[in-house]
N, C-alpha and C. Protein backbone atom coordinates (compact mmCIF):
# COMPACT_ATOMS: atom_id res chain seq x y z
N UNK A 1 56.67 76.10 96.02
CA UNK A 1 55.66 75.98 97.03
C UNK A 1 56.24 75.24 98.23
N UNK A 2 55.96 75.61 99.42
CA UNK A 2 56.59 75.24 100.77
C UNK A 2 55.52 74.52 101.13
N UNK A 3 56.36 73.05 101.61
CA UNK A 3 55.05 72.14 102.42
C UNK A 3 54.54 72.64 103.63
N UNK A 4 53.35 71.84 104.34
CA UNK A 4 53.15 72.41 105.54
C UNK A 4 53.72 71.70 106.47
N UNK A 5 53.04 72.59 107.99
CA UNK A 5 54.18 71.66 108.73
C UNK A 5 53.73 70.34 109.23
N UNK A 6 52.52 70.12 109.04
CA UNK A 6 52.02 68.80 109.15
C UNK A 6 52.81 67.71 108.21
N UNK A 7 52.90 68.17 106.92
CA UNK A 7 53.45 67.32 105.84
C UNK A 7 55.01 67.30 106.26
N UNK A 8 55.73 68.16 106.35
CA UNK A 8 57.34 68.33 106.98
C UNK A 8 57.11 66.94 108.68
N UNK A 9 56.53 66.85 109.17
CA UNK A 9 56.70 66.45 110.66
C UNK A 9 56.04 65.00 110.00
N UNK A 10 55.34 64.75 109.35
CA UNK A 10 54.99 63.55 108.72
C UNK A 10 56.51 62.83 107.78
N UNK A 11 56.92 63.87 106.87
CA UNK A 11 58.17 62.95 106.64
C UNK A 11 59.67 62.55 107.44
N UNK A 12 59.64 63.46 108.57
CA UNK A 12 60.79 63.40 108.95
C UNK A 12 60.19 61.92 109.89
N UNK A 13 58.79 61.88 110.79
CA UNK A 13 58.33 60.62 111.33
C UNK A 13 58.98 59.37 110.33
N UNK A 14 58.65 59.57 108.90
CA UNK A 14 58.58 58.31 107.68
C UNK A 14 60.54 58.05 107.79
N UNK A 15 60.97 59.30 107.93
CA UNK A 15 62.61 58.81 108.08
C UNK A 15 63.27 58.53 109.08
N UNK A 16 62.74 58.95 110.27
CA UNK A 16 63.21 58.33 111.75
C UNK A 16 62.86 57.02 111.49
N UNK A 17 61.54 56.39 111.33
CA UNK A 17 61.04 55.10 110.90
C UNK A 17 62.51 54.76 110.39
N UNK A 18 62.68 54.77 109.14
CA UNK A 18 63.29 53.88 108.30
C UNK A 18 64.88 54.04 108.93
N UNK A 19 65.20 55.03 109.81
CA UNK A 19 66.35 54.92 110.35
C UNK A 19 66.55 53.83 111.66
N UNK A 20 65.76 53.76 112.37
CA UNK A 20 65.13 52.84 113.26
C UNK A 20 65.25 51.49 112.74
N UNK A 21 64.67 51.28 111.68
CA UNK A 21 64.86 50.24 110.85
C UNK A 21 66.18 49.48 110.47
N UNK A 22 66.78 50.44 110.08
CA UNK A 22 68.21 50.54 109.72
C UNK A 22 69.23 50.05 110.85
N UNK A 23 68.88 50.85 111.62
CA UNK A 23 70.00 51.11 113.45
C UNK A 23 68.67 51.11 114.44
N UNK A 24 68.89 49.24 114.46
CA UNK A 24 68.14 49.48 115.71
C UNK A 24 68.03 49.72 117.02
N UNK A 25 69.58 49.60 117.28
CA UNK A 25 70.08 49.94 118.71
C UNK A 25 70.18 51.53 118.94
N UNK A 26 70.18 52.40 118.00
CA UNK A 26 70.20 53.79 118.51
C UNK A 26 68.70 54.25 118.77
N UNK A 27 68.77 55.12 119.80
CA UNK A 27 67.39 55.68 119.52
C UNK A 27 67.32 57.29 119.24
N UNK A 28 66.27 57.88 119.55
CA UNK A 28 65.85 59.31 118.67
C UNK A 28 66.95 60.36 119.51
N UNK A 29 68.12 60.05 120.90
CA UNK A 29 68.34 60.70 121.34
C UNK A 29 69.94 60.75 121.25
N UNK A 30 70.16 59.75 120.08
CA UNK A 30 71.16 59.22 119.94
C UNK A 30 72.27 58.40 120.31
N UNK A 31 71.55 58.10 121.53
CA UNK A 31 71.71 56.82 122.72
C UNK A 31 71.25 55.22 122.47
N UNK A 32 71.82 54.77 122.98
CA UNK A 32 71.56 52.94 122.37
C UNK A 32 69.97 52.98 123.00
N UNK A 33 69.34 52.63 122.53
CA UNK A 33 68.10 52.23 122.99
C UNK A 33 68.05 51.15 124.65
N UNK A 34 66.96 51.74 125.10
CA UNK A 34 67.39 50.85 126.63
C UNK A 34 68.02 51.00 127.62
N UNK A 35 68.84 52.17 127.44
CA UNK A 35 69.58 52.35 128.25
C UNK A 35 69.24 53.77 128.75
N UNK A 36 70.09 54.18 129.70
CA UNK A 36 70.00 55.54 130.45
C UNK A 36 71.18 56.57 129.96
N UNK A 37 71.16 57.63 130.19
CA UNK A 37 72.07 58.21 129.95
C UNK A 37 73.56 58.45 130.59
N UNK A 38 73.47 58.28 131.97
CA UNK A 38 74.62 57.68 132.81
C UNK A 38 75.65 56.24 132.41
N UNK A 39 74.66 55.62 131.59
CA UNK A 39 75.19 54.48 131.54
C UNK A 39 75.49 54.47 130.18
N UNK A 40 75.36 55.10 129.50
CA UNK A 40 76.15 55.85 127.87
C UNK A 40 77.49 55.85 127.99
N UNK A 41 78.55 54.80 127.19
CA UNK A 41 79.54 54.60 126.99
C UNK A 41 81.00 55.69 127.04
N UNK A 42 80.16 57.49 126.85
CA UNK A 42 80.87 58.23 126.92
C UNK A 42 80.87 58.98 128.41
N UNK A 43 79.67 58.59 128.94
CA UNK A 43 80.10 58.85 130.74
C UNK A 43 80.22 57.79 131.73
N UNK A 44 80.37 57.90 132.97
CA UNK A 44 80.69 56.52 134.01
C UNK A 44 79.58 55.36 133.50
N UNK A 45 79.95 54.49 133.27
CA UNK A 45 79.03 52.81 133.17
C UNK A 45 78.96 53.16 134.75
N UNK A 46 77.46 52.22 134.65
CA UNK A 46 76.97 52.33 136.12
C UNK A 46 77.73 50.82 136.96
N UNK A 47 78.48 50.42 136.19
CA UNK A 47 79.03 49.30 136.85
C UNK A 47 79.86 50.09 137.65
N UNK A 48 80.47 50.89 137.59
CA UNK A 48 81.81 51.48 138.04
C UNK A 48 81.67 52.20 138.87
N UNK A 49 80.00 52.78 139.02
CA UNK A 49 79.33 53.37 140.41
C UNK A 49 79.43 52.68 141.50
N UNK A 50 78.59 51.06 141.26
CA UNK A 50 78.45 50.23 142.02
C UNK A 50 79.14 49.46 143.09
N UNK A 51 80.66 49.28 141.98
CA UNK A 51 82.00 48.95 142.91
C UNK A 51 82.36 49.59 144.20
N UNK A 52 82.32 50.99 143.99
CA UNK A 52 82.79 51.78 145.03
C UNK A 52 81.53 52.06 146.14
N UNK A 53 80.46 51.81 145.50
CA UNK A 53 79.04 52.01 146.62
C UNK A 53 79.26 50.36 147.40
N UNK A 54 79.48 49.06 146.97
CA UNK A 54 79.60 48.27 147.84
C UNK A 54 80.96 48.47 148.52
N UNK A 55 81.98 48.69 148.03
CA UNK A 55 82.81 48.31 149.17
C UNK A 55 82.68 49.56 150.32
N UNK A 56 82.48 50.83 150.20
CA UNK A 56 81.54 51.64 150.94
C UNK A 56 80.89 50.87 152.12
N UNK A 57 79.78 50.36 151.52
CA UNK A 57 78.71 49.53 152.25
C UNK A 57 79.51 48.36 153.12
N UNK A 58 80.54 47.97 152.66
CA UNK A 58 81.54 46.72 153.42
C UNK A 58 82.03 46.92 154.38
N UNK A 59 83.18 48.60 154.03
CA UNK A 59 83.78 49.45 155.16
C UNK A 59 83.01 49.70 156.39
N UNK A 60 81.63 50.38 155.96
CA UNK A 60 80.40 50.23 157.36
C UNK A 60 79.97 49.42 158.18
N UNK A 61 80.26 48.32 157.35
CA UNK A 61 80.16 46.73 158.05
C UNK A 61 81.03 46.26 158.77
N UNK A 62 82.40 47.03 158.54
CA UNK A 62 83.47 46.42 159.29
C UNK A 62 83.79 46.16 160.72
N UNK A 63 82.73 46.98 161.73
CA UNK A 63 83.08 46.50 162.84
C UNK A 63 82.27 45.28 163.59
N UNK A 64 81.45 45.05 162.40
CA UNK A 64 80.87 43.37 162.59
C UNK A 64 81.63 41.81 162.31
N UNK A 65 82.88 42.35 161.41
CA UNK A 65 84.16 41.41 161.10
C UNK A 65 85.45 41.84 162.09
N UNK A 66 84.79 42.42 163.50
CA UNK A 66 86.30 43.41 164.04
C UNK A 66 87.50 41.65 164.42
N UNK A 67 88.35 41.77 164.36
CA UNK A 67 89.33 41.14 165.34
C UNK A 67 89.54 41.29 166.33
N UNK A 68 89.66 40.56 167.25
CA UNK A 68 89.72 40.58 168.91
C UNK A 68 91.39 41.14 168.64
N UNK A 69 91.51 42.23 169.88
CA UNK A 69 93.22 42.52 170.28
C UNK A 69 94.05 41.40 170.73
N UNK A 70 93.21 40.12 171.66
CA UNK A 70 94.27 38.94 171.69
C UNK A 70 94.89 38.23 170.13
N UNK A 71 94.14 38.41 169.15
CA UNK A 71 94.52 37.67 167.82
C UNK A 71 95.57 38.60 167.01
N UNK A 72 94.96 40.02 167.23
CA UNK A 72 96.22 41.10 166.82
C UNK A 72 97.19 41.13 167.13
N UNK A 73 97.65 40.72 168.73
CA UNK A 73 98.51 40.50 169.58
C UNK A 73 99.61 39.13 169.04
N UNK A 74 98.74 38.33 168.59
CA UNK A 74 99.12 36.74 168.40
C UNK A 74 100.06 37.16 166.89
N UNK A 75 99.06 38.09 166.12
CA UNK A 75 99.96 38.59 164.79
C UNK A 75 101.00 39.16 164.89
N UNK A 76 101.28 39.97 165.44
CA UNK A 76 102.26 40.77 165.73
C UNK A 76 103.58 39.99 166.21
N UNK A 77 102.86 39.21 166.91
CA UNK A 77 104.36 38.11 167.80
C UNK A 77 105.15 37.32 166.20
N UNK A 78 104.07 36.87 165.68
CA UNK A 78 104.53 35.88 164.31
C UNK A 78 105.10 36.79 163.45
N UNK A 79 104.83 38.26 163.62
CA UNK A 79 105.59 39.33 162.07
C UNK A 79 107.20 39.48 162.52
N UNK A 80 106.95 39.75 164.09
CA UNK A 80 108.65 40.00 164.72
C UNK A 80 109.09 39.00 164.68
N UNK A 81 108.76 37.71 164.52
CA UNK A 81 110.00 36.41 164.34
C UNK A 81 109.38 35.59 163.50
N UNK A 82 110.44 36.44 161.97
CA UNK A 82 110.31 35.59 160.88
C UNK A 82 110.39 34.40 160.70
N UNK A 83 110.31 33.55 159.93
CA UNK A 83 110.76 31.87 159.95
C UNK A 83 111.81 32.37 158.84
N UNK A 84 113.45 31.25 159.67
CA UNK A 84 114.24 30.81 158.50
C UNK A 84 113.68 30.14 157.45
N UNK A 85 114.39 30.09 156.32
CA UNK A 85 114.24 28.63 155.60
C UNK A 85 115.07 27.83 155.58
N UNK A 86 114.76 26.73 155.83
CA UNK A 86 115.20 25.87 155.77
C UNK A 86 116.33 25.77 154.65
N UNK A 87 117.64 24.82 154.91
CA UNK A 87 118.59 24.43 153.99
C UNK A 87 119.86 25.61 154.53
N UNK A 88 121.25 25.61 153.46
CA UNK A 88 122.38 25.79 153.78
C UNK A 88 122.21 27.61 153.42
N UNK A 89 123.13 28.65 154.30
CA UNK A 89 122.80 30.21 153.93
C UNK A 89 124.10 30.24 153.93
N UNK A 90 124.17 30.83 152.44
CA UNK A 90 125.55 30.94 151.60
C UNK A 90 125.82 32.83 151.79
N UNK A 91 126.72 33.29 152.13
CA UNK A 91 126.86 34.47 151.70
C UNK A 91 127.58 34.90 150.71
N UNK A 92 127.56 35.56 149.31
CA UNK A 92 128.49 35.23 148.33
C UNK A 92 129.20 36.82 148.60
N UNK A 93 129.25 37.65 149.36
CA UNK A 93 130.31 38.41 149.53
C UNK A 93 131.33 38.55 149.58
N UNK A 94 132.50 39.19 149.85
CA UNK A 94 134.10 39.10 149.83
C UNK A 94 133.75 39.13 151.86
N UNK A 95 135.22 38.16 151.56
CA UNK A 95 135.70 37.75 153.01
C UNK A 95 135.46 39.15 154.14
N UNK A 96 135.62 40.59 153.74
CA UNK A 96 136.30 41.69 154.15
C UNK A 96 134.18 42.32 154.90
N UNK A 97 133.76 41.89 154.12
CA UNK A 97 132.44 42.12 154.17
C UNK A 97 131.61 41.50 154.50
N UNK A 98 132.23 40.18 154.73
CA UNK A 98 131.58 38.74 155.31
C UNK A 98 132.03 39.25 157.16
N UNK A 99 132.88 39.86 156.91
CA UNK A 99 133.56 40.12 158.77
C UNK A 99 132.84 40.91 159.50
N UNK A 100 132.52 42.12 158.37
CA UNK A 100 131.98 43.44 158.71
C UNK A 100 130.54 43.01 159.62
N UNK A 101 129.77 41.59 158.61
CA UNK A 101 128.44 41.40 159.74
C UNK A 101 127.73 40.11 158.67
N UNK A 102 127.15 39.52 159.29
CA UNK A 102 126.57 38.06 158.54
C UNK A 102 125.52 37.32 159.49
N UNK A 103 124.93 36.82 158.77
CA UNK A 103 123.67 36.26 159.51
C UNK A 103 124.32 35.33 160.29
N UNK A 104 123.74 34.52 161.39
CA UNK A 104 124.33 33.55 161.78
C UNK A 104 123.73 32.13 161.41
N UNK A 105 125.08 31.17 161.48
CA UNK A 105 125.08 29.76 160.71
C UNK A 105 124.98 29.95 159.15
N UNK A 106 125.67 31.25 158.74
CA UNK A 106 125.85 30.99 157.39
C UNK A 106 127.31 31.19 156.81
N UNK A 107 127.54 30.06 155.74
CA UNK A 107 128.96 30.19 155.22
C UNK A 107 129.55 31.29 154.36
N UNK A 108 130.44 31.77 154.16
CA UNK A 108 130.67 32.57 153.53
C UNK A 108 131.92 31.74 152.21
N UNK A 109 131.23 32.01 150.78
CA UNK A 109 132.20 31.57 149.83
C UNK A 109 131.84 32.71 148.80
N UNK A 110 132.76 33.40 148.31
CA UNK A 110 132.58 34.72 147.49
C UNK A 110 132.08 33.82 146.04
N UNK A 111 131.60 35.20 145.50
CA UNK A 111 131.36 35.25 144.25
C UNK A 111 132.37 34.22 143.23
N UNK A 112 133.51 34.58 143.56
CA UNK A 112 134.29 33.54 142.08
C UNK A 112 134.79 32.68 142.64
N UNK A 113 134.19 32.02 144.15
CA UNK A 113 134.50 30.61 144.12
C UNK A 113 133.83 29.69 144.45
N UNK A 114 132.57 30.27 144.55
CA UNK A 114 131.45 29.69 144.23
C UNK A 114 130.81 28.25 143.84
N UNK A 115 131.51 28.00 142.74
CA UNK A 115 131.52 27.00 141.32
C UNK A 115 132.72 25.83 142.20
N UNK A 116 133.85 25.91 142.90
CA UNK A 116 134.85 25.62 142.83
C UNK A 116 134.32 25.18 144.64
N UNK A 117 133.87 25.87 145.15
CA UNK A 117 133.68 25.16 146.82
C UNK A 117 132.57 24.66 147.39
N UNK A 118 131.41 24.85 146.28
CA UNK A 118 129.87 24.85 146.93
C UNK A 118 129.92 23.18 147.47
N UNK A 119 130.90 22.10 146.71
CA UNK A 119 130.37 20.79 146.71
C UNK A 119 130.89 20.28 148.25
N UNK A 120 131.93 21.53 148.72
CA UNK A 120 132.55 21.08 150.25
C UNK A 120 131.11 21.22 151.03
N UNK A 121 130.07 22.89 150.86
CA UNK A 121 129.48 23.17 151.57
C UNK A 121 128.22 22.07 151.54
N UNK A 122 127.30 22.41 150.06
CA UNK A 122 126.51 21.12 149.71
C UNK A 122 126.67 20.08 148.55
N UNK A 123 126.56 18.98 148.83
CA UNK A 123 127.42 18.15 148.05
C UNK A 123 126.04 17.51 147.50
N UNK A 124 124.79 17.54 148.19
CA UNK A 124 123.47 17.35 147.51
C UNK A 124 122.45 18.29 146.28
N UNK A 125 122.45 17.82 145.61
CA UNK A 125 122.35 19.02 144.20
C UNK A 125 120.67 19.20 144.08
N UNK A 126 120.07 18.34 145.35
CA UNK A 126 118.50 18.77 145.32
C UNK A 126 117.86 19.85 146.80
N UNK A 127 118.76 19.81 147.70
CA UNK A 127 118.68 20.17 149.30
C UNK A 127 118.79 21.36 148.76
N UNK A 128 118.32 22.26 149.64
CA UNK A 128 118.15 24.01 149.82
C UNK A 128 118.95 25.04 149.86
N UNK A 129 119.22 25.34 149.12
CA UNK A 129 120.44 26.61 149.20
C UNK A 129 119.79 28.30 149.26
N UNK A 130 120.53 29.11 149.89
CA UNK A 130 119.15 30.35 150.04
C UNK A 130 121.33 30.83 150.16
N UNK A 131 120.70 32.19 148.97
CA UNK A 131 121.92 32.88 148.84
C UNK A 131 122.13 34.47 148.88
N UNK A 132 122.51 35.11 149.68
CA UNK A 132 122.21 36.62 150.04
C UNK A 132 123.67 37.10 149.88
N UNK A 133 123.77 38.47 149.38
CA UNK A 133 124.85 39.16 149.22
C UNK A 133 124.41 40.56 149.90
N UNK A 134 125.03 41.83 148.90
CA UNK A 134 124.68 43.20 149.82
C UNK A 134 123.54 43.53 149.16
N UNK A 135 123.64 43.45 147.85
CA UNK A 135 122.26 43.69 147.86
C UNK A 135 120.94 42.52 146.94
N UNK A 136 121.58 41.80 146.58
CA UNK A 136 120.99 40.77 146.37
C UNK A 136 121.46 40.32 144.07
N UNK A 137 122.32 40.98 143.84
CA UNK A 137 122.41 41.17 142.40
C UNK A 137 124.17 40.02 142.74
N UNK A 138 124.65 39.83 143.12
CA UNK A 138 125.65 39.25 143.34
C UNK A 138 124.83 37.34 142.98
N UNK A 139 124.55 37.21 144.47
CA UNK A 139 123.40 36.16 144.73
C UNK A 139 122.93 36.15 143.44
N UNK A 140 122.07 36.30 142.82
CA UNK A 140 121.25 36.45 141.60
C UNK A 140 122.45 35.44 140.74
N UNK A 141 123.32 36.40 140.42
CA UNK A 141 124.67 35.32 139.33
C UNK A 141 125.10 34.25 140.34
N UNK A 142 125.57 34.20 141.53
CA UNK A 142 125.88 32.80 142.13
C UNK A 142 124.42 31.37 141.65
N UNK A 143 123.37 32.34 141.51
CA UNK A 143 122.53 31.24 141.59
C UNK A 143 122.08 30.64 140.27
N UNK A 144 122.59 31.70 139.63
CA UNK A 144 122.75 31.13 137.85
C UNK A 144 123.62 30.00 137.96
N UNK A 145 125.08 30.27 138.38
CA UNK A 145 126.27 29.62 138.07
C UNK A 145 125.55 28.35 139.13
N UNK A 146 125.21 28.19 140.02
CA UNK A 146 124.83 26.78 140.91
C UNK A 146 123.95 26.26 139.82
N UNK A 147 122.71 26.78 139.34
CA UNK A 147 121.78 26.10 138.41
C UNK A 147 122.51 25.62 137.45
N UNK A 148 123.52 26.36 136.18
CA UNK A 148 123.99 25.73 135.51
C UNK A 148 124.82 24.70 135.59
N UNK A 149 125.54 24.15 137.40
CA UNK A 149 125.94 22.71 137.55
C UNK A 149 124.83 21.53 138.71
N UNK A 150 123.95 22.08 137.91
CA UNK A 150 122.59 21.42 138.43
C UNK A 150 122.15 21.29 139.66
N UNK A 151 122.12 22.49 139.96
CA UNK A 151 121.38 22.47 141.56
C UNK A 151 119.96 23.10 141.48
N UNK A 152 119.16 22.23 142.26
CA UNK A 152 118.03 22.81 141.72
C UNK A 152 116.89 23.19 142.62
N UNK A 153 117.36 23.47 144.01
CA UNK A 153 116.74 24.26 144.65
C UNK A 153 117.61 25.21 145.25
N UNK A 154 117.38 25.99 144.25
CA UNK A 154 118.60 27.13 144.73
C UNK A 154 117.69 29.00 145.02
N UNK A 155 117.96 29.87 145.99
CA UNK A 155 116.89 30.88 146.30
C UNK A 155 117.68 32.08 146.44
N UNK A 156 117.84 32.88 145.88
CA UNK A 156 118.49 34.38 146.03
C UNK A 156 117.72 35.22 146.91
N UNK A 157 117.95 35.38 148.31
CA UNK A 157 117.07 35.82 149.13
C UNK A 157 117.52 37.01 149.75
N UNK A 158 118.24 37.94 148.31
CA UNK A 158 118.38 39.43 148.38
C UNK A 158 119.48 39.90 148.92
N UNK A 159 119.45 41.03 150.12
CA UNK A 159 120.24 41.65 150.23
C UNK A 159 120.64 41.52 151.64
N UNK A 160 121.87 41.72 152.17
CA UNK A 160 121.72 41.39 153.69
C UNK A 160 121.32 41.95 154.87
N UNK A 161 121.17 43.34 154.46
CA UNK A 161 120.37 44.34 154.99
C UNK A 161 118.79 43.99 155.06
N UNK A 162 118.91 43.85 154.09
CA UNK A 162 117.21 43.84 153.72
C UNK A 162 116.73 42.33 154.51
N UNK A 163 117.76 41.55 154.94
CA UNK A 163 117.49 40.34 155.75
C UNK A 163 116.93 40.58 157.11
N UNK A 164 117.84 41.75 157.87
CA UNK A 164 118.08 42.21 158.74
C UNK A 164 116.94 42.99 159.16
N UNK A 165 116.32 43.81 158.40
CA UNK A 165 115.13 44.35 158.48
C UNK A 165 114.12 43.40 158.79
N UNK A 166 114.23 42.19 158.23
CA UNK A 166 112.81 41.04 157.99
C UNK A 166 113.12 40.61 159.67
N UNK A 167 113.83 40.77 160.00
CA UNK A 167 114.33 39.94 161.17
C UNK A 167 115.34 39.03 161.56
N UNK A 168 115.82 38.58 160.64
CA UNK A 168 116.38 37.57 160.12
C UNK A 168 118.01 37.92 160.80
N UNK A 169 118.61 36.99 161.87
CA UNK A 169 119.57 37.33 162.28
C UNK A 169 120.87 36.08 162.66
């Protein structure tokens, strides 16, 4: 004998119940209860809407934060003339490549003598040393070998090209 469908729609009610019971965060649609369907873990969280709708809304705003062209002007002057740093500019290149072109007011003592002349150049083992080669992997080991006879502001400041680009002359 087949129930009716009153009796069928009555028990499946009695087992949603007790599933409900069970899991109360899901609901009949198989979604966490409370929530929307956009915001269902398997499509965009509505957080991730929001991000891109404010900064949107920021971009529109932007010509209420504009910069005056005299202050742009003022930037521009400070990007074309970098600041040195301060302290002694070592070039650890070979003599042959030290000729070819070098920043100015900086010494040139190669790679393997390094260890053996730095104390003529700086004889203070806390003062500033900033050390550039061609491309900056030379420098890198000079500044190992200075740290390991305790110098301790010592700066590998790359490549000498790449100086040259910054401004740096």
């Amino acid at each position: 004998m087949r129930p009716s469908e009153s009796e069928t729609s009555t028990k499946l009610k009695q087992r949603f119940r007790h599933f409900q019971k069970r899991h109360p965060r899901i609901g009949g649609n198989g979604l966490p209860r409370n929530r929307f369907p956009f915001d269902h873990p398997k499509g965009k969280p509505m957080k991730k809407l929001i991000v891109p709708a404010l900064l949107a809304a920021a971009l529109a705003a932007q010509p209420a934060f504009a910069v005056s062209p005299a202050h742009k002007a003022g930037h521009a002057a400070q990007a074309q003339q970098p600041v040195r740093a301060e302290g002694v500019w070592i070039d650890v290149r070979s003599p042959e490549e030290y000729a070819e072109g070098h920043l100015s007011d900086s010494t040139n003592i190669p790679l393997e003598q390094i260890t053996g002349k730095i104390v003529q150049v700086q004889p203070d083992k806390t003062a500033p040393i900033n050390l550039y080669c061609k491309s900056g992997r030379r420098a890198g080991l000079a500044k190992q070998m200075l740290e390991k006879l305790g110098y301790t502001n010592v700066s590998n400041r790359g490549g000498y090209q790449d100086l040259l680009a910054k401004g740096l002359k």
